[in-house]
N, C-alpha and C. Protein backbone atom coordinates (compact mmCIF):
# COMPACT_ATOMS: atom_id res chain seq x y z
N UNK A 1 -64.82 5.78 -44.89
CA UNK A 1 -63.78 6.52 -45.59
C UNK A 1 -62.92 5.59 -46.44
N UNK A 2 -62.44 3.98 -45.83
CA UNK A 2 -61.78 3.66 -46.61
C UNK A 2 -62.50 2.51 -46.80
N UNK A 3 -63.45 2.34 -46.89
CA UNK A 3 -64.10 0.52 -47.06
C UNK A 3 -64.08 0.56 -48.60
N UNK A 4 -64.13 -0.94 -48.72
CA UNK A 4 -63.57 -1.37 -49.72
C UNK A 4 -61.79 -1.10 -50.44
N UNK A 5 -61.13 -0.48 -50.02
CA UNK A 5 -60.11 -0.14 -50.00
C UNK A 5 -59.19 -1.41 -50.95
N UNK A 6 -59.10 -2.18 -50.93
CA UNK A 6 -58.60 -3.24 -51.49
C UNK A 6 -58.00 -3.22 -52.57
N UNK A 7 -59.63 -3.13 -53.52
CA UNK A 7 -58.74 -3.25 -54.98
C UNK A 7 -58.21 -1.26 -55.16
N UNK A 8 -58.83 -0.28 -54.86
CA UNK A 8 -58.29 0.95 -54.96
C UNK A 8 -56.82 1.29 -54.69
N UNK A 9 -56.61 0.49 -53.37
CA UNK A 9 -54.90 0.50 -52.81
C UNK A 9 -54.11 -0.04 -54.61
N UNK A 10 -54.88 -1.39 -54.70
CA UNK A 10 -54.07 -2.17 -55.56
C UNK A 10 -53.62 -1.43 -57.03
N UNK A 11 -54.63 -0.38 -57.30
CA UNK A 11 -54.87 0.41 -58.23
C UNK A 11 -53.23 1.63 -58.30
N UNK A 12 -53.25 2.01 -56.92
CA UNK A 12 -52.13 2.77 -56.80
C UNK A 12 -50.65 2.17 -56.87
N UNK A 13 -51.22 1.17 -56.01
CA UNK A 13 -49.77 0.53 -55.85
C UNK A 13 -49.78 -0.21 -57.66
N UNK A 14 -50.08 -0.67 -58.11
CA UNK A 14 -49.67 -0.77 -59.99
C UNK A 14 -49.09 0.32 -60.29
N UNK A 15 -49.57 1.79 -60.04
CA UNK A 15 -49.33 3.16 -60.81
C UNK A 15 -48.07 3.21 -60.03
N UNK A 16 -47.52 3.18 -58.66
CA UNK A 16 -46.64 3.09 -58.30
C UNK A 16 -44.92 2.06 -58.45
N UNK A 17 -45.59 1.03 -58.81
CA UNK A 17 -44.92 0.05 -59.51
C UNK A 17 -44.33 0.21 -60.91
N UNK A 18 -45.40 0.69 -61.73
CA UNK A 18 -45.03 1.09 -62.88
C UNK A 18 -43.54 2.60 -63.07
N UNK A 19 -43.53 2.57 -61.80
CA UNK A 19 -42.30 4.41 -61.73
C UNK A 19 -41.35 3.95 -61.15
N UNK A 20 -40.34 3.95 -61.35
CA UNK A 20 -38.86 3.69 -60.40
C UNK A 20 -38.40 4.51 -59.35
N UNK A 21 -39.48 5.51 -58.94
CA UNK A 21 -39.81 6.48 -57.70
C UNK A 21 -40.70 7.29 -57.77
N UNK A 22 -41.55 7.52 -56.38
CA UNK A 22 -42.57 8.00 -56.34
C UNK A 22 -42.77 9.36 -57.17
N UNK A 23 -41.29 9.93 -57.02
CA UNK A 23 -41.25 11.42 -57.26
C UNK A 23 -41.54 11.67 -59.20
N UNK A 24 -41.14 10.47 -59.49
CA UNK A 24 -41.30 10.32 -60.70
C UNK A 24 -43.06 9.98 -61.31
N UNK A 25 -43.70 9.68 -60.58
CA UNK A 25 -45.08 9.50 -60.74
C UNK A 25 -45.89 11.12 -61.31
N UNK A 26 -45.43 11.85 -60.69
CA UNK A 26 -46.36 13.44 -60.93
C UNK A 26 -45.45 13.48 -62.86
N UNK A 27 -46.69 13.66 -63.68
CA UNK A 27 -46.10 14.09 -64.70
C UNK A 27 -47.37 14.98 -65.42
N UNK A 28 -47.96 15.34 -64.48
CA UNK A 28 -49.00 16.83 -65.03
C UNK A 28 -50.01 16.78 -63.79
N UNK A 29 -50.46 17.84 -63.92
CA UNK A 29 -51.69 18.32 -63.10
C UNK A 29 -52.29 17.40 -62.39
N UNK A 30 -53.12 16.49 -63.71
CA UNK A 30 -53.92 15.57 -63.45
C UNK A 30 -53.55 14.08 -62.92
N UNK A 31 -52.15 14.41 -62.98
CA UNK A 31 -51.74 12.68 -62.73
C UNK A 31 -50.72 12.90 -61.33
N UNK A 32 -50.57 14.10 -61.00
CA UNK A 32 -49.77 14.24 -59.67
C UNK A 32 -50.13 13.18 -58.63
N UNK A 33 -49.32 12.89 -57.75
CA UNK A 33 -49.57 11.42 -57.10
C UNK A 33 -51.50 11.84 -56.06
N UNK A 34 -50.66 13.09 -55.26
CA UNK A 34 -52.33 13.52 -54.52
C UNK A 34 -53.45 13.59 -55.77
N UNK A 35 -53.28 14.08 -56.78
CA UNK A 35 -54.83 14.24 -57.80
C UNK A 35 -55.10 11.86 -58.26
N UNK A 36 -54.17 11.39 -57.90
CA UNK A 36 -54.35 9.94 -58.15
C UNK A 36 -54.83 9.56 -57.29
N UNK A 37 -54.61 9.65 -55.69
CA UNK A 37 -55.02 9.09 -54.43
C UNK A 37 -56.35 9.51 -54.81
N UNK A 38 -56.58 11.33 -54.80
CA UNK A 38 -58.24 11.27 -54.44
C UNK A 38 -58.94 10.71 -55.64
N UNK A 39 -58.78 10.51 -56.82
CA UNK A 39 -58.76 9.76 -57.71
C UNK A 39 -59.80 8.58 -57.54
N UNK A 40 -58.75 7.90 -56.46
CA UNK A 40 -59.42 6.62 -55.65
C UNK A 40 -60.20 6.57 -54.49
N UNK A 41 -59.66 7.77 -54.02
CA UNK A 41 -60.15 8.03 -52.49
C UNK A 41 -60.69 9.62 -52.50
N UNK A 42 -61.94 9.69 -52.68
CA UNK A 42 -62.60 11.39 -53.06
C UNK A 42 -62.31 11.98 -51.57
N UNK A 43 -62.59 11.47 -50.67
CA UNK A 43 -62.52 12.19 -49.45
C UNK A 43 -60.75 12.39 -49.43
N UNK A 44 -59.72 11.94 -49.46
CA UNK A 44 -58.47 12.80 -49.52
C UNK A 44 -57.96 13.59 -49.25
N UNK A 45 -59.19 14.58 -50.12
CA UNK A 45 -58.68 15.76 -50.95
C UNK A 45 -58.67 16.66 -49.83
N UNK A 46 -59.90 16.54 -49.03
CA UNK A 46 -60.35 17.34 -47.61
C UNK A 46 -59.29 17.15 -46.56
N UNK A 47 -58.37 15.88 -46.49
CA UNK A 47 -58.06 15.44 -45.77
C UNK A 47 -56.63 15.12 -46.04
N UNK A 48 -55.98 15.47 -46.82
CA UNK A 48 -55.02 15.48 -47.46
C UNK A 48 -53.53 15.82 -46.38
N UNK A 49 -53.91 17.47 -45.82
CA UNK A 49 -53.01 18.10 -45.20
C UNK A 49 -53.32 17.52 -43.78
N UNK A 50 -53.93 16.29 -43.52
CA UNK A 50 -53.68 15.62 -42.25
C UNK A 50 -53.09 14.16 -42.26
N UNK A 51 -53.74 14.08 -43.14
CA UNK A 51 -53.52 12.38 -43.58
C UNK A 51 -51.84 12.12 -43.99
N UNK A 52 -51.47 13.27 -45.11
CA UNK A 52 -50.30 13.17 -45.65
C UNK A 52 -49.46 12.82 -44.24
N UNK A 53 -48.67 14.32 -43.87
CA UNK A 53 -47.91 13.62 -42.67
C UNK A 53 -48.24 12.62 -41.85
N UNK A 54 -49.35 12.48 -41.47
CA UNK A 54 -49.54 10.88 -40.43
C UNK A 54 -48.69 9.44 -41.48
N UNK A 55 -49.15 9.68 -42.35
CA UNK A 55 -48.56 8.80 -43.20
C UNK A 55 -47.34 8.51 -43.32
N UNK A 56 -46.64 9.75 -43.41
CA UNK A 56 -45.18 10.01 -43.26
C UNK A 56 -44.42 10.10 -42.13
N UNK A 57 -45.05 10.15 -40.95
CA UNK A 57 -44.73 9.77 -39.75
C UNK A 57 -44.93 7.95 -39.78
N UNK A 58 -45.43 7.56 -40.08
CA UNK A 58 -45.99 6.02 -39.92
C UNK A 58 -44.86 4.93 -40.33
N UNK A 59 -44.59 6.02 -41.83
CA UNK A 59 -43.73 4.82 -42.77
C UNK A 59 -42.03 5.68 -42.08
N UNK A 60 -41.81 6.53 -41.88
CA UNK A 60 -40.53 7.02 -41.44
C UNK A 60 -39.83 7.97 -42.78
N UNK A 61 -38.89 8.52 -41.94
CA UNK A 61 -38.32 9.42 -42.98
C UNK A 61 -37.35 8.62 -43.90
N UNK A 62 -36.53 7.49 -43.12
CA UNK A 62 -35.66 6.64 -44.20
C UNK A 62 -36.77 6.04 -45.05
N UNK A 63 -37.75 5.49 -44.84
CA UNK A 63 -38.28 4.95 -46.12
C UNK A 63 -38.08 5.59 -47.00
N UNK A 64 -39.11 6.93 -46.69
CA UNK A 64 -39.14 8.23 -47.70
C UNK A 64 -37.70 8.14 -48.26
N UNK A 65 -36.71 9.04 -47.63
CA UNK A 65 -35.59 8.99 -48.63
C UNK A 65 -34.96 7.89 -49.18
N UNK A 66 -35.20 6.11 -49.19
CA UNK A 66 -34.62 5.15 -49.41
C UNK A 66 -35.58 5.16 -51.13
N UNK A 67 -36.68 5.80 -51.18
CA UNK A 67 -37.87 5.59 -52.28
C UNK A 67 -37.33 7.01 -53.01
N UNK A 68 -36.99 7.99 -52.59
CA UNK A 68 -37.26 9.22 -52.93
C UNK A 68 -36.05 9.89 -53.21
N UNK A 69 -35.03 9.41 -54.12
CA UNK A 69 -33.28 10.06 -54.44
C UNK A 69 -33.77 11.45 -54.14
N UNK A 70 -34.36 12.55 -54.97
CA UNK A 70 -34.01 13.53 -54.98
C UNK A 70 -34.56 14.18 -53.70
N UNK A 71 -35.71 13.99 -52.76
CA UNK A 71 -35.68 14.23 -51.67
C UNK A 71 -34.43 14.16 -50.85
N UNK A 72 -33.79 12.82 -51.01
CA UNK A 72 -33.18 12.55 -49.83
C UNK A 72 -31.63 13.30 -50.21
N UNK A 73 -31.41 13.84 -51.82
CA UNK A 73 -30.60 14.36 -52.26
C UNK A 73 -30.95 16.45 -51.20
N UNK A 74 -31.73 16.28 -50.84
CA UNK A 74 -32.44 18.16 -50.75
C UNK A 74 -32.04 17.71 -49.22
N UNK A 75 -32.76 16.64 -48.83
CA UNK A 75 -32.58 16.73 -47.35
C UNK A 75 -31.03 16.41 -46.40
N UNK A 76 -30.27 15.49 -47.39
CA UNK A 76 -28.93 16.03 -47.02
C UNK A 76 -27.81 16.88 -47.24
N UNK A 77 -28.84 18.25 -48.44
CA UNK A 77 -28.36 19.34 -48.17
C UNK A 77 -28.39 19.90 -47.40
N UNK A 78 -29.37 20.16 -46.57
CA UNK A 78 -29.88 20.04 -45.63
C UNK A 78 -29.11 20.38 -44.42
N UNK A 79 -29.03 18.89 -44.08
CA UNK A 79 -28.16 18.82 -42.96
C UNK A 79 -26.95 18.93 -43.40
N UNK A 80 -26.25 19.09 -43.83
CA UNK A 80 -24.79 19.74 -44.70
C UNK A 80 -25.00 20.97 -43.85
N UNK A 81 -25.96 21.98 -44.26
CA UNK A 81 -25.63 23.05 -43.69
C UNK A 81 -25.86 23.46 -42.41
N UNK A 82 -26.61 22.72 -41.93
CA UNK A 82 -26.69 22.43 -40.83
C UNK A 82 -25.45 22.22 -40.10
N UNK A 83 -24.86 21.29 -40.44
CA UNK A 83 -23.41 20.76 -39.91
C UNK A 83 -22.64 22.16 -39.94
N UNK A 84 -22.42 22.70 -40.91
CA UNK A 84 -21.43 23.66 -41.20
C UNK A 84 -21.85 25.28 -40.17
N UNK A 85 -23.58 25.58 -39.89
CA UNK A 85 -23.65 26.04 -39.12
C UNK A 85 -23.32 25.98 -37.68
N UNK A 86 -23.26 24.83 -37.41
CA UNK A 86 -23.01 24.49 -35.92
C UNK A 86 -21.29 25.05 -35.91
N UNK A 87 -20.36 25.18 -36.39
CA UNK A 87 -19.15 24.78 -36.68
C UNK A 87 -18.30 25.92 -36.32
């Protein structure tokens, strides 16, 4: 599934480098970050809605929102209302 992986990672991580956040990477159909992974990685696509969260469990949710302003902008709306429900 992932052999050779090497230079493909390296491939993303450039496309990733090149954006000042991930969220900023999707700029059509074809270039959305998942249509880039399977891109590199054809199996993915099958595997996508398992792989994704493991992934995101792996790296943590602060990464995510430390990479991701407007996520982390939604997700402490979030808990805002959260707070205000408890109250």
């Amino acid at each position: 599934f992932f052999e050779d992986a090497g230079p493909r990672i390296r491939r993303l991580k450039a496309i990733a480098s090149a954006h000042q956040s991930p969220e900023l990477i999707d700029d059509g159909q074809q270039t959305a970050p998942s249509k880039r992974i399977i891109a590199e990685f054809p199996d993915y696509g099958k595997a996508k809605a398992i792989i994704g969260p493991q992934v995101g469990k792996s790296i943590g949710i602060d990464a995510i929102r430390s990479k991701c302003p407007h996520f982390h902008c939604w997700v402490t709306n979030l808990e805002r209302l959260s707070e205000r429900e408890a109250m």
